[in-house]
Protein backbone atom coordinates (compact mmCIF):
# COMPACT_ATOMS: atom_id res chain seq x y z
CA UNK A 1 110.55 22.17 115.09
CA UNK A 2 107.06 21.27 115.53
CA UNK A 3 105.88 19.19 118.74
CA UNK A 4 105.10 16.30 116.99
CA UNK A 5 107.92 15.69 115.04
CA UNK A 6 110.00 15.84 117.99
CA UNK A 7 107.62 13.37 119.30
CA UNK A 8 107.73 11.44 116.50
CA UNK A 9 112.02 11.40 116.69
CA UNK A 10 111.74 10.29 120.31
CA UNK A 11 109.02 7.66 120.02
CA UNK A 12 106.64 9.20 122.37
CA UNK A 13 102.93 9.26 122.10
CA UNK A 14 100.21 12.22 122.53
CA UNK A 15 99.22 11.61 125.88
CA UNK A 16 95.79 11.56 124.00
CA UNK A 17 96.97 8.21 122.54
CA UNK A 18 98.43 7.01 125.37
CA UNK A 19 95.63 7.03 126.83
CA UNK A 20 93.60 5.54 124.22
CA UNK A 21 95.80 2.67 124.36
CA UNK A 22 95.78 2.13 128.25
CA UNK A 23 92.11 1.98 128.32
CA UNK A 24 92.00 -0.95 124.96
CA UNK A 25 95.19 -2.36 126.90
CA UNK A 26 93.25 -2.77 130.10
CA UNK A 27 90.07 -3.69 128.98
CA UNK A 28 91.49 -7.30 127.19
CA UNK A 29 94.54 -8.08 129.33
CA UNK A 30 94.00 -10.96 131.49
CA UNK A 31 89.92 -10.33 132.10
CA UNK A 32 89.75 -14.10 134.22
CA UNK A 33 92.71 -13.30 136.58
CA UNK A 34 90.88 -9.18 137.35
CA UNK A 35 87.50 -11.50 137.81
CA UNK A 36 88.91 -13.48 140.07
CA UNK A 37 90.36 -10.91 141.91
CA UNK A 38 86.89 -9.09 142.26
CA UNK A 39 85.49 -12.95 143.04
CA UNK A 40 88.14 -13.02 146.09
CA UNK A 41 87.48 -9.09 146.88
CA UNK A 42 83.77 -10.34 147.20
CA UNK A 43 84.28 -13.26 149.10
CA UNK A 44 86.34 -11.43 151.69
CA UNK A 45 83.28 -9.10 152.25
CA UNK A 46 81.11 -11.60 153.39
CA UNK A 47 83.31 -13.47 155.46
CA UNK A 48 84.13 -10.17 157.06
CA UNK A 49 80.48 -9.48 157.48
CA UNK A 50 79.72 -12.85 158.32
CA UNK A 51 82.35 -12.93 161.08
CA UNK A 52 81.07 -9.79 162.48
CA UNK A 53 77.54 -11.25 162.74
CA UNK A 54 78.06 -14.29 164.26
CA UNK A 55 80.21 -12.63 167.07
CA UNK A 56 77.82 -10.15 167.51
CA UNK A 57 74.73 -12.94 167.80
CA UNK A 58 77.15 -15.04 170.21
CA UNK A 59 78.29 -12.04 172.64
CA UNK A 60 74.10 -10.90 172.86
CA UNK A 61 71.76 -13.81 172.16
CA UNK A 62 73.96 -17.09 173.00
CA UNK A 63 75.70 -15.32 175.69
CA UNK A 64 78.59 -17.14 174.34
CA UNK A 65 81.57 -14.62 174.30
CA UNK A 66 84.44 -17.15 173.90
CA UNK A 67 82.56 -18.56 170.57
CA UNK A 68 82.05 -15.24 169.58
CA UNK A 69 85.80 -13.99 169.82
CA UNK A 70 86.65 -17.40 167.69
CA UNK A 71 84.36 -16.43 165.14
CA UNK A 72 85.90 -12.99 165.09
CA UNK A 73 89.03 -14.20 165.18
CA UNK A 74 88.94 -16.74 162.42
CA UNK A 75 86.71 -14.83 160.46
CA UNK A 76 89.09 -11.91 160.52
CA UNK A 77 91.70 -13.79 159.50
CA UNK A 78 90.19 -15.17 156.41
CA UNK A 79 89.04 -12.12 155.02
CA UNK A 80 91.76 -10.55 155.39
CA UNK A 81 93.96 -13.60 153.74
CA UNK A 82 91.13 -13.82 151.15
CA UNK A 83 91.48 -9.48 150.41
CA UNK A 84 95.18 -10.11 150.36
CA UNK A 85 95.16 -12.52 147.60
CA UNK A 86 92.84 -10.25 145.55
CA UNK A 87 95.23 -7.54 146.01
CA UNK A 88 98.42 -9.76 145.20
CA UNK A 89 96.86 -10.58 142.27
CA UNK A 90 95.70 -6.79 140.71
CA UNK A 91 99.77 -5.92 141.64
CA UNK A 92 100.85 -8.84 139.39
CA UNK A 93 98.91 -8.07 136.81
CA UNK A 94 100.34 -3.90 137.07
CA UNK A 95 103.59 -5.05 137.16
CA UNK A 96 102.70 -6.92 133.81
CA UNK A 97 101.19 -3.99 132.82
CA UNK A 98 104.15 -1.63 133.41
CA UNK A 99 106.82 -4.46 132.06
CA UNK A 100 105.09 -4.04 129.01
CA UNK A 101 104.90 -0.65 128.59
CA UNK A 102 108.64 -0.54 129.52
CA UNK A 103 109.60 -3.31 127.12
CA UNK A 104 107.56 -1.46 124.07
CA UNK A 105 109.32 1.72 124.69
C-alpha cells in the first residue's frame, strides 16, 4: 500500500499540511485575546523596569531605603501579577487550540 492511502484510511494529514493548517489556524484564532496578552506582557516590563528605577533612585539619591524596598516590593508584585495574566491567557487559548485539534480528529 502506498503511504498516502494509508493516510488517507486513517484520517491523518502530511505533516506538510498539518503544518500549513497550524500556521492559517494560528494566525486568525482569537487575534484580540494574543494582543492583549502581548499588551499585559508589555505592561509588566515597564512596571518591572519602573520598579527597579525608582528603588534604585530612592536607595542612592533620596537616601530613602525603606521607600525604595516599597517600590520594589509593590512593583515586583505587579509585574509579576500583570506577566501572569498574559501567560494565563496564551495557555487558554493552547488549550483551545489543542481541544480543537482533538475534537476534529
Amino acid at each position: 500500500m502506498e503511504e498516502n492511502n494509508i493516510n488517507d484510511i486513517l484520517g491523518i494529514d502530511d505533516s506538510k499540511s498539518q503544518n500549513r493548517n497550524e500556521q492559517n489556524t494560528n494566525s486568525y484564532r482569537y487575534p484580540a485575546l494574543r494582543t492583549i496578552a502581548t499588551v499585559y506582557m508589555v505592561f509588566a516590563w515597564i512596571i518591572g523596569i519602573a520598579a527597579i528605577s525608582t528603588a534604585l533612585y530612592h536607595f542612592f539619591v533620596g537616601r530613602m531605603i525603606i521607600f525604595g524596598l516599597i517600590s520594589l516590593l509593590v512593583g515586583g508584585l505587579l509585574a509579576l501579577g500583570l506577566a501572569a495574566i498574559s501567560e494565563s491567557i496564551k495557555v487558554f487559548l493552547d488549550i483551545e487550540y489543542n481541544t480543537r485539534k482533538a475534537f476534529e480528529k
